[in-house]
Protein backbone atom coordinates (compact mmCIF):
# COMPACT_ATOMS: atom_id res chain seq x y z
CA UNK A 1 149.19 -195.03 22.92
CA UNK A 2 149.76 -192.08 24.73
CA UNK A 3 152.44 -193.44 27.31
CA UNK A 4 154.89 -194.49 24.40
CA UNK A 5 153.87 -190.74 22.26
CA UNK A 6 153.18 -192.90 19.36
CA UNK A 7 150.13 -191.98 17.30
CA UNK A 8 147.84 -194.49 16.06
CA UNK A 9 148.94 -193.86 12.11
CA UNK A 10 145.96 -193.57 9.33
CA UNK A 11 145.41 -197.24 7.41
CA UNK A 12 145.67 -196.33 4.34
CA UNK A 13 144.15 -199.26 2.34
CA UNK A 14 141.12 -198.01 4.17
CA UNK A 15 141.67 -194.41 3.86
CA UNK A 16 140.70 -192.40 0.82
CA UNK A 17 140.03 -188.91 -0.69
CA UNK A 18 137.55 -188.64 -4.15
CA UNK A 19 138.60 -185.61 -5.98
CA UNK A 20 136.02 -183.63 -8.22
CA UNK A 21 137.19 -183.62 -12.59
CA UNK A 22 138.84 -179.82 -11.66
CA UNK A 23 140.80 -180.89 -9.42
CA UNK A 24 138.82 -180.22 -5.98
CA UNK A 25 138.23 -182.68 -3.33
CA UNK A 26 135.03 -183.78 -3.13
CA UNK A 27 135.29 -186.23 -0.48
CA UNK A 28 137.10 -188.37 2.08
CA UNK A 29 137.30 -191.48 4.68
CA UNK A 30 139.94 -191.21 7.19
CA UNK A 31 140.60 -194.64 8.66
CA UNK A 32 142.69 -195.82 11.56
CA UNK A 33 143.86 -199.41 12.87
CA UNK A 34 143.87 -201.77 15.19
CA UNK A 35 142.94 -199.09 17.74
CA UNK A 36 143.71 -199.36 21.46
CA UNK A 37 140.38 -197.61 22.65
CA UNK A 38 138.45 -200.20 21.53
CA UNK A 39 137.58 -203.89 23.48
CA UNK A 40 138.57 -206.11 19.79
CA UNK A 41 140.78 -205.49 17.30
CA UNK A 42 138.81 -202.82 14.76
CA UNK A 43 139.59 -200.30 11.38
CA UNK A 44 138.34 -197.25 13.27
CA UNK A 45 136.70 -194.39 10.87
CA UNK A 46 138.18 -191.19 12.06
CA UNK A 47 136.04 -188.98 9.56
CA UNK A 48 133.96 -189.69 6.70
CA UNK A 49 133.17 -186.49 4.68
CA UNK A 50 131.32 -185.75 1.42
CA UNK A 51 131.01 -181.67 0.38
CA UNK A 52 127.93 -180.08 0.33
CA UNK A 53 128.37 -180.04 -3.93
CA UNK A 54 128.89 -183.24 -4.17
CA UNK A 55 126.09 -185.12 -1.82
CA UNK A 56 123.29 -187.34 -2.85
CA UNK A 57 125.44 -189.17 -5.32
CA UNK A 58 126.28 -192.10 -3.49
CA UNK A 59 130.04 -190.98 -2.53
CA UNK A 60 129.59 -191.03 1.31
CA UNK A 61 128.13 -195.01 0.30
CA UNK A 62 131.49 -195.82 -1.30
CA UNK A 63 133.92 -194.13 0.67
CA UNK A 64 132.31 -196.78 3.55
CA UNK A 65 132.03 -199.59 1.23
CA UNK A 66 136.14 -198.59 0.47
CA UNK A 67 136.64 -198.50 4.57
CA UNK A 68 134.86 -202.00 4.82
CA UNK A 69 136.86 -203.71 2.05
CA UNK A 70 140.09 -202.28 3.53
CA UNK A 71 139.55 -203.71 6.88
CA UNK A 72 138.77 -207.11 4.98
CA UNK A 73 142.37 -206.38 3.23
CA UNK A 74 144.32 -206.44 6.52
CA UNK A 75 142.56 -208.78 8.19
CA UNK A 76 140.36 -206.93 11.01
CA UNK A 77 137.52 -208.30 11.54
CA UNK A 78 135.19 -204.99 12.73
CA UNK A 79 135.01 -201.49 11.75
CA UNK A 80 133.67 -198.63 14.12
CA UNK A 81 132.67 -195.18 14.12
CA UNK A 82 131.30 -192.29 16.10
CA UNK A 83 128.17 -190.84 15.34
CA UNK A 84 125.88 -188.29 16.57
CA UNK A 85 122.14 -188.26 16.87
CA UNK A 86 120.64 -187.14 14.35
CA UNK A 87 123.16 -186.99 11.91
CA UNK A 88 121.41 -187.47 8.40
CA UNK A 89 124.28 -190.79 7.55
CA UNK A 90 123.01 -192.66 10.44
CA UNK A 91 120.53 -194.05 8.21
CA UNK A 92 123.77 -195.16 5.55
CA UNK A 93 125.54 -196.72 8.30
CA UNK A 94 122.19 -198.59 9.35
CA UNK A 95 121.97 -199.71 6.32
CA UNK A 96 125.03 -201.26 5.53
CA UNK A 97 124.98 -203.17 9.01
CA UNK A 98 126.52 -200.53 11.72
CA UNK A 99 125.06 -201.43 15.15
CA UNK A 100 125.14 -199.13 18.06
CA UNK A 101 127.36 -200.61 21.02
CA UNK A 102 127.77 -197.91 23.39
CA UNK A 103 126.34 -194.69 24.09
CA UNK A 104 128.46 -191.59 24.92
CA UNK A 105 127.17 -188.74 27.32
CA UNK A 106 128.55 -185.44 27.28
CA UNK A 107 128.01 -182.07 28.39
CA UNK A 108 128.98 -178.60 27.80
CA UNK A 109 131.33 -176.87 30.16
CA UNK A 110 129.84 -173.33 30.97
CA UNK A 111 132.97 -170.49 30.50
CA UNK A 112 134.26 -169.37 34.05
């Protein structure tokens, strides 16, 4: 990906943005695939975002139910995501099937 400069490019029957009655967004799934950073061929969520005015109404639920059915649409078989402990929509993505695979360590750099 990065030896030829070419981006991976959003999927867009994947990818979607809810927008409040005046006008406002109140939420959004970014989606990307196939991937190259991943072992199969997989719809990758970039960002999945619901604002703070417009939580507990299910939207984060369909934006991923939206992701899922547009990785069905082209015909990848996976979707994957990054998440961090104790982020609050682990228990959405637990409950629609999301598995954990691999486990990422990282650590803070202290400044010079």
């Amino acid at each position: 990906m990065f030896d030829t400069g070419e981006p991976v490019p959003p999927l867009v029957p994947a990818s979607a943005r809810l927008i409040d009655p005046d006008g406002r967004s109140a939420g959004h799934v970014l989606c990307a695939g196939p991937v190259p950073w991943t072992d199969d061929d997989c719809v990758w969520i970039l960002n999945l975002g619901v604002a703070p005015r417009a939580q507990r109404r299910g939207f984060g639920r369909a934006l991923l139910v939206h992701a899922l059915r547009g990785a069905r649409e082209v015909g990848l078989p996976s979707v994957g995501l990054s998440v961090v402990d104790g982020n609050p929509a682990r228990r959405m993505y637990d409950a629609v099937g999301f598995r954990v695979l691999t486990r990422v360590l990282t650590v803070r750099i202290p400044d010079a």
